[in-house]
C-alpha atoms as a PDB file:
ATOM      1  CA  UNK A   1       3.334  -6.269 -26.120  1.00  0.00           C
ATOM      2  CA  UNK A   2       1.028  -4.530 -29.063  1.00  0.00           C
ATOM      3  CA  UNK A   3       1.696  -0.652 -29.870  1.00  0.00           C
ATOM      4  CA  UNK A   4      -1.273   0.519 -27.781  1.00  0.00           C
ATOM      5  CA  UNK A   5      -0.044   4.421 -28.430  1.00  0.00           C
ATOM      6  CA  UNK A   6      -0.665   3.951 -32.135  1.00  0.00           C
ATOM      7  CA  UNK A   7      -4.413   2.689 -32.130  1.00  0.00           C
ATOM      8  CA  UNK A   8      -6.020   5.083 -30.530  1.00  0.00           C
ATOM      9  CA  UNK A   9      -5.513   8.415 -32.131  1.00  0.00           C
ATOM     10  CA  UNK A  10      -9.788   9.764 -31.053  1.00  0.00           C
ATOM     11  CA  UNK A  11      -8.971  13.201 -31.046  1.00  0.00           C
ATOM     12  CA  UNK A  12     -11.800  13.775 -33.598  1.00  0.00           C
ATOM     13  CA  UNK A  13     -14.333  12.694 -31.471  1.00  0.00           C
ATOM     14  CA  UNK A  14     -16.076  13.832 -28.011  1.00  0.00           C
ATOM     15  CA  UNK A  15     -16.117  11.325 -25.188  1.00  0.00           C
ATOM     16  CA  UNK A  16     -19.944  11.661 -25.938  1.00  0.00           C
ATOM     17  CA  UNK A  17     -19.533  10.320 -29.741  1.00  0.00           C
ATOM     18  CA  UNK A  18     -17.344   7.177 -28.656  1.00  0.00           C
ATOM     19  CA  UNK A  19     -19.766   5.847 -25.842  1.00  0.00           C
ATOM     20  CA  UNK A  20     -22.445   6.108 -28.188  1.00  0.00           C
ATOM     21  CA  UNK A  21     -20.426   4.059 -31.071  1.00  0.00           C
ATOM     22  CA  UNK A  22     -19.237   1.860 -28.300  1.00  0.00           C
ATOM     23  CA  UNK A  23     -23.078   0.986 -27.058  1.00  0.00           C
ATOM     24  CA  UNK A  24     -23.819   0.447 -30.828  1.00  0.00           C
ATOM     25  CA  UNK A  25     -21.180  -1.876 -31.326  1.00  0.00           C
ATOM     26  CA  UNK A  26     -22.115  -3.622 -28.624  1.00  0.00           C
ATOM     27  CA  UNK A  27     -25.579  -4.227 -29.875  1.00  0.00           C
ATOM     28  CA  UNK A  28     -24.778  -5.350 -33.158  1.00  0.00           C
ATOM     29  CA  UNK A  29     -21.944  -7.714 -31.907  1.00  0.00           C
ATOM     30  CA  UNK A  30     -23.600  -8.986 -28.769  1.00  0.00           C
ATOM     31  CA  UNK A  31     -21.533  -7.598 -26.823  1.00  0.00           C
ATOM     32  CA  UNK A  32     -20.679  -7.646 -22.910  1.00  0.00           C
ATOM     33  CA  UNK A  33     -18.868  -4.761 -21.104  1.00  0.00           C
ATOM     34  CA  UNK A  34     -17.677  -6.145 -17.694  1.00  0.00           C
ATOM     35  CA  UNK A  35     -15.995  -3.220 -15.658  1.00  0.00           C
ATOM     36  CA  UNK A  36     -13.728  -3.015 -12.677  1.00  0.00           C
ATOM     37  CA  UNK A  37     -15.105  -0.707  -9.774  1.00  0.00           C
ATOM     38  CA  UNK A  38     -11.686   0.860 -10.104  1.00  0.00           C
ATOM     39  CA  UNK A  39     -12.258   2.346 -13.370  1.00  0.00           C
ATOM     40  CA  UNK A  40     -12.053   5.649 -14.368  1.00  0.00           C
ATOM     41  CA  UNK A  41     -15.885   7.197 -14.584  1.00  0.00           C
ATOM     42  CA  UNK A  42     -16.627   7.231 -18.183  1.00  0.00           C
ATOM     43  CA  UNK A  43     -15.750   3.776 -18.329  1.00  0.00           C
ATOM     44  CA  UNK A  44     -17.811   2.493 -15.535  1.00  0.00           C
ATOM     45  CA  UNK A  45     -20.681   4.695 -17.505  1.00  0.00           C
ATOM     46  CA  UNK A  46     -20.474   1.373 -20.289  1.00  0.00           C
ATOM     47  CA  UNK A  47     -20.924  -0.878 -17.883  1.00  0.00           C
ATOM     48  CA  UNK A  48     -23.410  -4.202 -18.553  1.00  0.00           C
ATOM     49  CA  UNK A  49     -22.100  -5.195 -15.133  1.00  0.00           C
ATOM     50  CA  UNK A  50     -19.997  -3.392 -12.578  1.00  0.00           C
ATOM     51  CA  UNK A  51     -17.860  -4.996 -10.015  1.00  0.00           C
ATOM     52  CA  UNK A  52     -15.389  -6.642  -8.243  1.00  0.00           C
ATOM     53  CA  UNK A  53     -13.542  -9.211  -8.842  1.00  0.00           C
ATOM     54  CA  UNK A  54     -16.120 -11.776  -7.659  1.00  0.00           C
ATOM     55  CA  UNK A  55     -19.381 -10.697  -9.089  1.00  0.00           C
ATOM     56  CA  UNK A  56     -17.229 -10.033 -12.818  1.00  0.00           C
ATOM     57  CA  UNK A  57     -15.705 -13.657 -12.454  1.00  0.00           C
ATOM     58  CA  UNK A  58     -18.994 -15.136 -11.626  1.00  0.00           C
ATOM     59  CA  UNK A  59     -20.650 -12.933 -14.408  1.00  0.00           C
ATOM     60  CA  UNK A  60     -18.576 -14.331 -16.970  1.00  0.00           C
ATOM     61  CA  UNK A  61     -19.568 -17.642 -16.526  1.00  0.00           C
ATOM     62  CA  UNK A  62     -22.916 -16.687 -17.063  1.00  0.00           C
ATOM     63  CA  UNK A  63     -23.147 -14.329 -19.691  1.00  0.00           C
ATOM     64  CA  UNK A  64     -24.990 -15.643 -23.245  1.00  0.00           C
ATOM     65  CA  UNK A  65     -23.144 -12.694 -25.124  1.00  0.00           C
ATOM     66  CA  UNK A  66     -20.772 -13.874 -27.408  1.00  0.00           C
ATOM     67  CA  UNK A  67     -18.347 -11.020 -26.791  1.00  0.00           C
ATOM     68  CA  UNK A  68     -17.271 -10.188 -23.666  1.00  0.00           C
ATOM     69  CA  UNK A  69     -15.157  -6.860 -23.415  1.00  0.00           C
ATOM     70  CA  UNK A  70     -13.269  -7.054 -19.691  1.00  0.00           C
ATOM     71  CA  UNK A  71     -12.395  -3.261 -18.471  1.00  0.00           C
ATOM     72  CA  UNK A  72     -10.043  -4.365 -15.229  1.00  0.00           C
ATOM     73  CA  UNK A  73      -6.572  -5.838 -15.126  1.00  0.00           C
ATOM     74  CA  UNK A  74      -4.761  -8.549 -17.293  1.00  0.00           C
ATOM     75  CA  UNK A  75      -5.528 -11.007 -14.543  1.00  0.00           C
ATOM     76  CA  UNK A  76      -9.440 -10.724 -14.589  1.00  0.00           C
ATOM     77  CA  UNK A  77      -9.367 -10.657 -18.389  1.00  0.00           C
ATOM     78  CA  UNK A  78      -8.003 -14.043 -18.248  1.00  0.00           C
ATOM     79  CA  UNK A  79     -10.015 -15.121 -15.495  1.00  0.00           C
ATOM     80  CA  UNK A  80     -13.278 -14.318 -17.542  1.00  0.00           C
ATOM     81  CA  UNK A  81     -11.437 -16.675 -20.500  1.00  0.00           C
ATOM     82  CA  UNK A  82     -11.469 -19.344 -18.532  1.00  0.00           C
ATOM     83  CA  UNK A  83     -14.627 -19.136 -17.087  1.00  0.00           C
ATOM     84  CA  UNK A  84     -16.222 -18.540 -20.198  1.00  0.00           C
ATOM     85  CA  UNK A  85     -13.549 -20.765 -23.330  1.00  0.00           C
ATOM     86  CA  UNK A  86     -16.217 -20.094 -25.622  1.00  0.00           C
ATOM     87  CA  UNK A  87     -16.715 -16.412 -25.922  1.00  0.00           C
ATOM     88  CA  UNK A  88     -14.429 -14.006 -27.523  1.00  0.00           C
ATOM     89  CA  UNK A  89     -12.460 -11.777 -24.447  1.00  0.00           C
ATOM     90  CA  UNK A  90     -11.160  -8.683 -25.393  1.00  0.00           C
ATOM     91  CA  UNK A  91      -9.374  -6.708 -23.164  1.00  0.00           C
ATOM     92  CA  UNK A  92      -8.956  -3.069 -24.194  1.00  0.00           C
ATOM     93  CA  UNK A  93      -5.150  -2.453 -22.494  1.00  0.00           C
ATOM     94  CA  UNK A  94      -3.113  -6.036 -22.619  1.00  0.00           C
ATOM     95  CA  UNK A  95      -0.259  -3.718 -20.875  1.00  0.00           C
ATOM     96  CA  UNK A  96      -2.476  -3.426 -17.990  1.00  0.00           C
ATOM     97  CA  UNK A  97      -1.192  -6.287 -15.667  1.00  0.00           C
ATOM     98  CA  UNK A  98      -1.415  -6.220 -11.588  1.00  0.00           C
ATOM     99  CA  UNK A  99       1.768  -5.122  -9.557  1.00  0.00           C
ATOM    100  CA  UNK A 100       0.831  -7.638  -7.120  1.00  0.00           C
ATOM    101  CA  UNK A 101      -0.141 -11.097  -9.206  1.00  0.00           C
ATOM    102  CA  UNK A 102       2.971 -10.599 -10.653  1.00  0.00           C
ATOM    103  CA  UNK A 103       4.816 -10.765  -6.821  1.00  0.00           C
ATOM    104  CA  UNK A 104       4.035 -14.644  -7.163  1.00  0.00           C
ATOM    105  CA  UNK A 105       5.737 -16.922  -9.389  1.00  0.00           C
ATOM    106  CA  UNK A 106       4.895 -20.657 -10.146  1.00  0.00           C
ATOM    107  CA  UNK A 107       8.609 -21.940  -9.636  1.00  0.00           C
ATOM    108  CA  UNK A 108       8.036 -20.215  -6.190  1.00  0.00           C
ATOM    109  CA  UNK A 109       4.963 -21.435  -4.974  1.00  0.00           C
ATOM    110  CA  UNK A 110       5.762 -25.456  -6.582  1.00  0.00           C
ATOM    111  CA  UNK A 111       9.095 -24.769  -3.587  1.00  0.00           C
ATOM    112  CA  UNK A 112       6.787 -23.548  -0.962  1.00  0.00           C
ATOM    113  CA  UNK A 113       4.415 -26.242  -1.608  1.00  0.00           C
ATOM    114  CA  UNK A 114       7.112 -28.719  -1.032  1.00  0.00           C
ATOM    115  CA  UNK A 115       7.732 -26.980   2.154  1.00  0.00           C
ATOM    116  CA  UNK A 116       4.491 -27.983   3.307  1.00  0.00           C
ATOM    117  CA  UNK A 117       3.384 -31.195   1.981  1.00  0.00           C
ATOM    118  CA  UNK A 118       0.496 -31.241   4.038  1.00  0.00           C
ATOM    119  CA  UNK A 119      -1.243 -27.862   3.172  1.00  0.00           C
ATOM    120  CA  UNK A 120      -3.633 -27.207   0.921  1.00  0.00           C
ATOM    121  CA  UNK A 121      -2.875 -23.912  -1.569  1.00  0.00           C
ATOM    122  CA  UNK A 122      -5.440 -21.112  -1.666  1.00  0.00           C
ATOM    123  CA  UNK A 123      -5.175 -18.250  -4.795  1.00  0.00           C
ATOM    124  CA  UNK A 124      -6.517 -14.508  -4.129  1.00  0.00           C
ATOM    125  CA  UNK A 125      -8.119 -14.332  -7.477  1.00  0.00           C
ATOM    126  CA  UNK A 126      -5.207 -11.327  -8.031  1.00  0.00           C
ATOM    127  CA  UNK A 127      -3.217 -13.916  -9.919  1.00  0.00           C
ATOM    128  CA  UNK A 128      -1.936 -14.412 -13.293  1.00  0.00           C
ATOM    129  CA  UNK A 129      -3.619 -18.385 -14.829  1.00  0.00           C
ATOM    130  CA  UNK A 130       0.013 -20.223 -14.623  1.00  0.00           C
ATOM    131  CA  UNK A 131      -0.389 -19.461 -10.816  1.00  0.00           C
ATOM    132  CA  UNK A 132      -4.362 -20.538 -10.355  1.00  0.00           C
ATOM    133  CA  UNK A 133      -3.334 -23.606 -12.064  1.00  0.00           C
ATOM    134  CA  UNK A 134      -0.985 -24.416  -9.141  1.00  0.00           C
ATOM    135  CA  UNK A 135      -3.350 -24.193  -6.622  1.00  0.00           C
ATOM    136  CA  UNK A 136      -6.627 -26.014  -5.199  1.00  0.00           C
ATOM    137  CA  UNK A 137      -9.228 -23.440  -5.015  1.00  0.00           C
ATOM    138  CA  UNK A 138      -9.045 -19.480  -5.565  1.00  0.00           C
ATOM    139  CA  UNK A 139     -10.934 -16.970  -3.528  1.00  0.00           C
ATOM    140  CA  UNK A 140     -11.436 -13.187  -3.614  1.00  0.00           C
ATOM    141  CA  UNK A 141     -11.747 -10.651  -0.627  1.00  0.00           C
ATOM    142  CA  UNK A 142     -15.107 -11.320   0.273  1.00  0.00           C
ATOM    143  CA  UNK A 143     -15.320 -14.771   0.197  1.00  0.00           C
ATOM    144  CA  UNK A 144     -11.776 -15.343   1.396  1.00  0.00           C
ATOM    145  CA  UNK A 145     -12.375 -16.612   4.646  1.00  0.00           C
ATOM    146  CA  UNK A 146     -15.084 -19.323   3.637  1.00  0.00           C
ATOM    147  CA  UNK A 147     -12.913 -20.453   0.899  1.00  0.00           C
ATOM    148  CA  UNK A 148     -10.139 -21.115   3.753  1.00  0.00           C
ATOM    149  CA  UNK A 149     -12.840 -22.253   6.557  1.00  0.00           C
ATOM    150  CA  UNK A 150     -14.326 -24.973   3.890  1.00  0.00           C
ATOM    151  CA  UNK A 151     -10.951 -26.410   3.348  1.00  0.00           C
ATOM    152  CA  UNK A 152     -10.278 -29.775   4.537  1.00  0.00           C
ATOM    153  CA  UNK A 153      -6.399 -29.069   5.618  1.00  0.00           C
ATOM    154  CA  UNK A 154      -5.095 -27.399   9.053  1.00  0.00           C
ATOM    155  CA  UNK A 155      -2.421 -25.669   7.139  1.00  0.00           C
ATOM    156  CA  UNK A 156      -3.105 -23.570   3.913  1.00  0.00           C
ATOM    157  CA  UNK A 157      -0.672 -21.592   1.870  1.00  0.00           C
ATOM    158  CA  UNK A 158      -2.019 -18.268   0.997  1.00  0.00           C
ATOM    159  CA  UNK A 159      -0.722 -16.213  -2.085  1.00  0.00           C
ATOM    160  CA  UNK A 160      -0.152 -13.269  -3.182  1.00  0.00           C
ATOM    161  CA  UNK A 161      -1.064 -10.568  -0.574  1.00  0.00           C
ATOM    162  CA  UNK A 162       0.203 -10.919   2.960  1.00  0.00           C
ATOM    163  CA  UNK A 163      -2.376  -8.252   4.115  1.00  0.00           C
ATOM    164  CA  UNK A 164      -5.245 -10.812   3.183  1.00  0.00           C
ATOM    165  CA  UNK A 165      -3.884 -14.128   4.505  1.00  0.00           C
ATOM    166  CA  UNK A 166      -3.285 -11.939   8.048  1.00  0.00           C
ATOM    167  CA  UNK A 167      -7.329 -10.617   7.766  1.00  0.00           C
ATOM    168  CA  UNK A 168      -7.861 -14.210   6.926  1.00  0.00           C
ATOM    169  CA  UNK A 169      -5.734 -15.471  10.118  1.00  0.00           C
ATOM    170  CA  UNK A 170      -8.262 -13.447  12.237  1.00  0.00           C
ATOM    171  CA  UNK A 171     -11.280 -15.454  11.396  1.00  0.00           C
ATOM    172  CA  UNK A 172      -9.901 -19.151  11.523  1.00  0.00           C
ATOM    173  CA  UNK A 173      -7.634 -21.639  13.630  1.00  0.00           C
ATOM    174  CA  UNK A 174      -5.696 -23.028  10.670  1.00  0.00           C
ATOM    175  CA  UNK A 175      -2.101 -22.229  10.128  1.00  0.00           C
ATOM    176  CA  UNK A 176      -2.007 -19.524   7.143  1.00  0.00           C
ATOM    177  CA  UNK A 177       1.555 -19.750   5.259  1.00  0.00           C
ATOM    178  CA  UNK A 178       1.130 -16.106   3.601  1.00  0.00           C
ATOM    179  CA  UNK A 179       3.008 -15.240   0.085  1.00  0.00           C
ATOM    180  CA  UNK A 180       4.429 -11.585   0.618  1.00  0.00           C
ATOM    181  CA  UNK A 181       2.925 -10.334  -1.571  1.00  0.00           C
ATOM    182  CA  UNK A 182       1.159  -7.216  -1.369  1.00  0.00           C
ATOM    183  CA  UNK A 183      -0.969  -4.090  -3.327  1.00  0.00           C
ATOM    184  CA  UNK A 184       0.882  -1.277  -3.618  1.00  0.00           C
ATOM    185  CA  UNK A 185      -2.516   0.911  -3.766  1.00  0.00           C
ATOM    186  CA  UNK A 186      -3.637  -0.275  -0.349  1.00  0.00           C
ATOM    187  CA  UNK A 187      -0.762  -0.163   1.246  1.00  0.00           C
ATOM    188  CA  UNK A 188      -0.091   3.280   0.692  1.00  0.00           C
ATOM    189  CA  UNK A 189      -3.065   3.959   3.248  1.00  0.00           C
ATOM    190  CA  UNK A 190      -1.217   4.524   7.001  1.00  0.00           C
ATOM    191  CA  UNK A 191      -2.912   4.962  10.118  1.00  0.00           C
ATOM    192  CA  UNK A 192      -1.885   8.711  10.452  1.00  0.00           C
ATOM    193  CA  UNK A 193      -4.581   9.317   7.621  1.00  0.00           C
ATOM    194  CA  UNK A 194      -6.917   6.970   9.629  1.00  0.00           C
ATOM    195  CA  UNK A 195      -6.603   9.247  12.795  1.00  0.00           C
ATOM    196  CA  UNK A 196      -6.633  12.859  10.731  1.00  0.00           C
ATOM    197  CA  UNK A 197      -9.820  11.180   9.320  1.00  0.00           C
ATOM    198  CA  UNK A 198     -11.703  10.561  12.369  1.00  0.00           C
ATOM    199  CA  UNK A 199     -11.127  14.096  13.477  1.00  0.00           C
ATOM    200  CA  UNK A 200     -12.116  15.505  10.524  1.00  0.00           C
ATOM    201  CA  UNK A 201     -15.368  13.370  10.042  1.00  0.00           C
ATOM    202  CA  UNK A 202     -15.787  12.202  13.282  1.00  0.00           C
ATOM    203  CA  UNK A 203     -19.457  10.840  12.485  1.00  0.00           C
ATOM    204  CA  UNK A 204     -18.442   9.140   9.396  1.00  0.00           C
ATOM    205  CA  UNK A 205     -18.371   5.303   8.995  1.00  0.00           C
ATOM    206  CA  UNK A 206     -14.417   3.791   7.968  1.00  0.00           C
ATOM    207  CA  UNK A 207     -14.626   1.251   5.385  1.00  0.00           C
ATOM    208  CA  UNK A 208     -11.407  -0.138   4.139  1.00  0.00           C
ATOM    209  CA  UNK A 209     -10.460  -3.156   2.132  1.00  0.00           C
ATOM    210  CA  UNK A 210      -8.537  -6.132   3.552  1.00  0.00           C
ATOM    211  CA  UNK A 211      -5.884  -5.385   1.335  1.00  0.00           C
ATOM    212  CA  UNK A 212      -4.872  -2.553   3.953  1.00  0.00           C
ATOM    213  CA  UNK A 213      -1.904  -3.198   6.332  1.00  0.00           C
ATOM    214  CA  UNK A 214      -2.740  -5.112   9.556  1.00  0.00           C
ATOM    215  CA  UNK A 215      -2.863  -1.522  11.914  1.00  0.00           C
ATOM    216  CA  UNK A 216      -5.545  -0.104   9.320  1.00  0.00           C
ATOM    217  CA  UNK A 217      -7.475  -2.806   8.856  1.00  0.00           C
ATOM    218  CA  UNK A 218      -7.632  -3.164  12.962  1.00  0.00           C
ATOM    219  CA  UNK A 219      -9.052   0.338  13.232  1.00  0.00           C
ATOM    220  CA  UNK A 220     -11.647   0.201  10.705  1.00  0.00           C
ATOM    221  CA  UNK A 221     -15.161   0.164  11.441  1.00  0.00           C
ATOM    222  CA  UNK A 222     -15.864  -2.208   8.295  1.00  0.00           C
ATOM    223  CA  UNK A 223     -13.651  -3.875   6.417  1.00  0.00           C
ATOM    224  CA  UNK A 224     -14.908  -5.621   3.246  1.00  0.00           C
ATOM    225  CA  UNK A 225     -14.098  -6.412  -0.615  1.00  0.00           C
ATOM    226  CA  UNK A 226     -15.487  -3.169  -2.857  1.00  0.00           C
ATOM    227  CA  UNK A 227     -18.736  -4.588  -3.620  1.00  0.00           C
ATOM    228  CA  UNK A 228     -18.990  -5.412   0.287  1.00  0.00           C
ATOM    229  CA  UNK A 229     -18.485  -1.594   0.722  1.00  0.00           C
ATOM    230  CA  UNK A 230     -20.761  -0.617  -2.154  1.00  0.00           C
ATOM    231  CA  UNK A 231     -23.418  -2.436  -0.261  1.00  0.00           C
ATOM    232  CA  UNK A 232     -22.655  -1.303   3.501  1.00  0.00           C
ATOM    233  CA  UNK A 233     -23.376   2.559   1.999  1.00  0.00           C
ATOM    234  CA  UNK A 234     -26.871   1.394   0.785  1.00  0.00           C
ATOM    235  CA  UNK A 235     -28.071  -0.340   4.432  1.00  0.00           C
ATOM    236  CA  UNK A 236     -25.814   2.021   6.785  1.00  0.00           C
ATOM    237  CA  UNK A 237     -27.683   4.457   8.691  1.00  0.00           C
ATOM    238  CA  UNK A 238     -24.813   6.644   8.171  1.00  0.00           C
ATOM    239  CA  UNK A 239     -24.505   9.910   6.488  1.00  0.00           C
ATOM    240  CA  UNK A 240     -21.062  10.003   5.984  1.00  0.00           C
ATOM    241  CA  UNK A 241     -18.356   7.484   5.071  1.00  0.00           C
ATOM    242  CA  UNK A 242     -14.890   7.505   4.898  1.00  0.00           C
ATOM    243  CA  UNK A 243     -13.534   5.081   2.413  1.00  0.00           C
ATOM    244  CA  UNK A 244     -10.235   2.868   2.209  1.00  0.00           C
ATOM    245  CA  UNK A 245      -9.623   1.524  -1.234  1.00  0.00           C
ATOM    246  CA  UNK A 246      -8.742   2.745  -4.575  1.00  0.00           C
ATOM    247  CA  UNK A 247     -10.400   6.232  -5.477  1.00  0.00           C
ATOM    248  CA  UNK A 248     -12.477   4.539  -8.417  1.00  0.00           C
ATOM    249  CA  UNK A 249     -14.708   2.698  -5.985  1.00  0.00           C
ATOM    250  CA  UNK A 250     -16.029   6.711  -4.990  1.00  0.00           C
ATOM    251  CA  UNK A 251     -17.249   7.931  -7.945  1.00  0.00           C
ATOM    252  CA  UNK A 252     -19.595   4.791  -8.143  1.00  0.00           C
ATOM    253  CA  UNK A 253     -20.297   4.982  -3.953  1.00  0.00           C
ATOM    254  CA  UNK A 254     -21.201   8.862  -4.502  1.00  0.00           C
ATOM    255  CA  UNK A 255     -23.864   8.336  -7.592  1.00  0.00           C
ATOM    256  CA  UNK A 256     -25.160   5.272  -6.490  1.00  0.00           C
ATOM    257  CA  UNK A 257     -25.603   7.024  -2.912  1.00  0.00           C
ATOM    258  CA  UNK A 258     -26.821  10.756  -3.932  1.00  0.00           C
ATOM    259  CA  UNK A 259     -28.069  11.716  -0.195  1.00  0.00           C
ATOM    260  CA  UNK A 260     -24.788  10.012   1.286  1.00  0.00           C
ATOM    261  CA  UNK A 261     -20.857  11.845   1.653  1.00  0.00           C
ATOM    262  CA  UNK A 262     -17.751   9.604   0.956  1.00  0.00           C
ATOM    263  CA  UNK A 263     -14.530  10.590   1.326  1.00  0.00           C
ATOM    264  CA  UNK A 264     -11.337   9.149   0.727  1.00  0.00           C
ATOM    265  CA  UNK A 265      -9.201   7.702   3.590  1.00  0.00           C
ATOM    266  CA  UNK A 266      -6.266  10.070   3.375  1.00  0.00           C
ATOM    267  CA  UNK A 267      -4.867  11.439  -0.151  1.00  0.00           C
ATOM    268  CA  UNK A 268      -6.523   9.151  -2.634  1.00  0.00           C
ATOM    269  CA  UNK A 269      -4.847   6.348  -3.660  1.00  0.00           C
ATOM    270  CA  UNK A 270      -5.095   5.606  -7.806  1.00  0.00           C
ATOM    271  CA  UNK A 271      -3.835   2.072  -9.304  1.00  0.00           C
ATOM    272  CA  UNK A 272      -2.210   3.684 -12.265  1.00  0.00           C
ATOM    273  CA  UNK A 273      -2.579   0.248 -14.237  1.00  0.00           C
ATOM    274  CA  UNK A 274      -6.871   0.579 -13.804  1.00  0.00           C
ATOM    275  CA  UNK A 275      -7.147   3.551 -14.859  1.00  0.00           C
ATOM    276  CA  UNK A 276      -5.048   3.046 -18.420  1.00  0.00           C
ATOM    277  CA  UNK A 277      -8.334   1.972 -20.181  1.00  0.00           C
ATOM    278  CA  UNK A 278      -9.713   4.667 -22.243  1.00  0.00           C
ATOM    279  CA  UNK A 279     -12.953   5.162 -24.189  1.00  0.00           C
ATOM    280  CA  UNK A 280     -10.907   5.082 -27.588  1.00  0.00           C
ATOM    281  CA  UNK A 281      -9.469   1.548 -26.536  1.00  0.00           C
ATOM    282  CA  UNK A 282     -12.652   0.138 -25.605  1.00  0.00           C
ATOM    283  CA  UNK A 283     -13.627   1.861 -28.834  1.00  0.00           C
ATOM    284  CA  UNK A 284     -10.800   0.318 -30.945  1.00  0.00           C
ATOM    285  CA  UNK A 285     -11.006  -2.950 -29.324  1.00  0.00           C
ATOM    286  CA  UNK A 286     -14.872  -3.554 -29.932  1.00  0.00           C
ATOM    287  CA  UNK A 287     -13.980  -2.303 -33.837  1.00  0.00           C
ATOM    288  CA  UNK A 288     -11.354  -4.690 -34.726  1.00  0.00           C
ATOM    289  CA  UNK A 289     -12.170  -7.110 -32.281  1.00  0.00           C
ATOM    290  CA  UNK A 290      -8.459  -6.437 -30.767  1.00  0.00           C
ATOM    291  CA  UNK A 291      -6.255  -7.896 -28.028  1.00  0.00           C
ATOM    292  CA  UNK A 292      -8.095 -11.375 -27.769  1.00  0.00           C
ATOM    293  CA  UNK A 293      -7.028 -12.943 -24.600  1.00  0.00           C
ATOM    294  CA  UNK A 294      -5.746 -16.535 -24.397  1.00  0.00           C
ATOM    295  CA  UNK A 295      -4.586 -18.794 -21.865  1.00  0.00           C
ATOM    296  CA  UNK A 296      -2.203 -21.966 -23.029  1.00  0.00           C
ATOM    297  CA  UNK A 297      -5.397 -25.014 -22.795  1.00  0.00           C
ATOM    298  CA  UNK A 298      -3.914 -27.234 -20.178  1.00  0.00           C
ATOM    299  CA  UNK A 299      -3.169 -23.840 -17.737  1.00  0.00           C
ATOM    300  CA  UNK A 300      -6.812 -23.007 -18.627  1.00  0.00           C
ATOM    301  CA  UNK A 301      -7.950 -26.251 -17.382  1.00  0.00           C
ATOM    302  CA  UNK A 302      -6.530 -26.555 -14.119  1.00  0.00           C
ATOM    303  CA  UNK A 303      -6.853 -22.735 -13.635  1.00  0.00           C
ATOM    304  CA  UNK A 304     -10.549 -23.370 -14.314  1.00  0.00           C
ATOM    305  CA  UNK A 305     -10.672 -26.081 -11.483  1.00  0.00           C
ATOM    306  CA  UNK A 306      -9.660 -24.064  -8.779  1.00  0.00           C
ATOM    307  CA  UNK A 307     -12.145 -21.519  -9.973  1.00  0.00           C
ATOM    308  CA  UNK A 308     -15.100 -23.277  -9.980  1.00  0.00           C
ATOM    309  CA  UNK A 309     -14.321 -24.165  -6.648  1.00  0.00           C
ATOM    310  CA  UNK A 310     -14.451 -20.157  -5.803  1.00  0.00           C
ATOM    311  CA  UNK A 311     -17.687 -20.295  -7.450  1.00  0.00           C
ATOM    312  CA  UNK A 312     -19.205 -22.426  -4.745  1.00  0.00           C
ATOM    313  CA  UNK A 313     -18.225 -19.848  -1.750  1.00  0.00           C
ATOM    314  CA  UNK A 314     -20.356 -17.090  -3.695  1.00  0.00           C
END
């Protein structure tokens, strides 16, 4: 893993000075800033395209930039390589990996597979290429369940997250096989907070991602990926919304919703590994074109495969 400590000595300059260098790199190198909903403010503020996991995977395969600069985790990063071979990927913070993708292994999943001849395998997008390679089609939160529903297979084996495949288990007849697997961010949220919540805001609408344990999920009001949340706060009739998933999500919720209250279910909960990119290595990376992600060709290939079939449950 690169020195990241030693590239990114800023202190000279305001926050204010490296966006605007950033935007102007990005103009003269054709540039594309994809960026996590998780991330901190000032980098969702450089934002082309702002996201989850979905929308930045399916904007990838679309962009005509020839630089695209991925502000998430390792896994997404990768993802947008894949989708997109030709373009140059940079992601600012190559030590910034997902807890969770890494909870799956391919010598793992090739046993479990054997296990179960006869099901097909299903990837949450949360996982590292060797593992999409492995599998027949990929999925994300919010398309989860029609990924699963449009497979022609009674059984399906569902890795990484446990919380997801039992969401997923709600809406369908198949046998799900779940991975455990799990995020450590969503998890954290207990149904104690849920219940102090309601008393506190007792008009307020609960959102909370899938990723949430079973007994949260069950006494949510909506539960939905973060773009699926970022779009129940612009229809709701609601005033007030109380919101389980990674603080980042918020801070977008709040300006993109000025006349609108959102709180965070509990204590918020921060993914320490989304919130390591900072303007200096977005600066950095866009100056020396830095941290160029690859995937080994033949991973890429059959990672790709089970992608594109995501892309047709948009």
């Amino acid at each position: 893993m690169p020195n990241i400590a030693s590239m990114t000595d800023e202190k000279s300059l305001s926050n204010e000075e490296m966006t605007a260098e950033i935007k102007c790199l990005t103009r003269e190198k054709d540039a594309f800033i994809l960026v996590h909903n998780y991330q901190l403010p000032e980098i969702q503020a450089l934002a082309d395209i702002l996201g989850d996991s979905l929308d930045l995977a399916r904007r990838s395969a679309e962009t005509m930039h020839k630089i695209i600069v991925f502000c998430g985790v390792r896994f997404m990063a990768e993802t947008a390589h894949i989708l997109a071979p030709d373009k140059l990927v940079l992601h600012p913070r190559p030590d910034a990996g997902c807890p969770m993708a890494d909870m799956v292994d391919v010598e793992g999943l090739r046993n479990l597979k054997a296990e179960h001849p006869r099901a097909k395998t299903v990837a949450y997008v949360n996982t590292n290429a060797e593992v999409k390679a492995e599998v027949d089609v990929c999925c994300t939160s919010s398309n989860a369940v029609k990924v699963v529903e449009g497979i022609d297979a009674a059984e399906i084996i569902f890795v990484p997250d446990c919380n997801l495949a039992d969401y997923v288990q709600r809406f369908t007849k198949k046998k799900i096989i779940p991975w455990a697997g799990f995020c450590y961010v969503h998890r954290r949220f207990k149904v104690e907070e849920v219940e102090a919540s309601r008393n506190q805001f007792p008009d307020a609408l609960l959102m909370v991602h899938p990723e949430c344990d079973p007994e949260v999920v069950a006494l949510a009001d909506v539960v939905a990926s973060t773009n699926g949340m970022v779009k129940e706060a612009k229809t709701s009739k609601h005033k007030r919304f109380i919101v389980g998933t990674e603080e980042g999500l918020i801070h977008r919720l709040k300006q993109e919703n000025p006349g609108k209250e959102f709180y965070s279910l509990g204590s918020p909960k921060i993914c320490e590994n989304m919130k390591k990119i900072r303007l200096e290595h977005v600066l950095d990376s866009l100056r020396m074109d830095q941290y160029k992600v690859t995937v080994e060709p033949d991973v890429a290939a059959r990672a790709k495969k089970a992608l594109n079939e995501m892309l047709r449950y948009v």
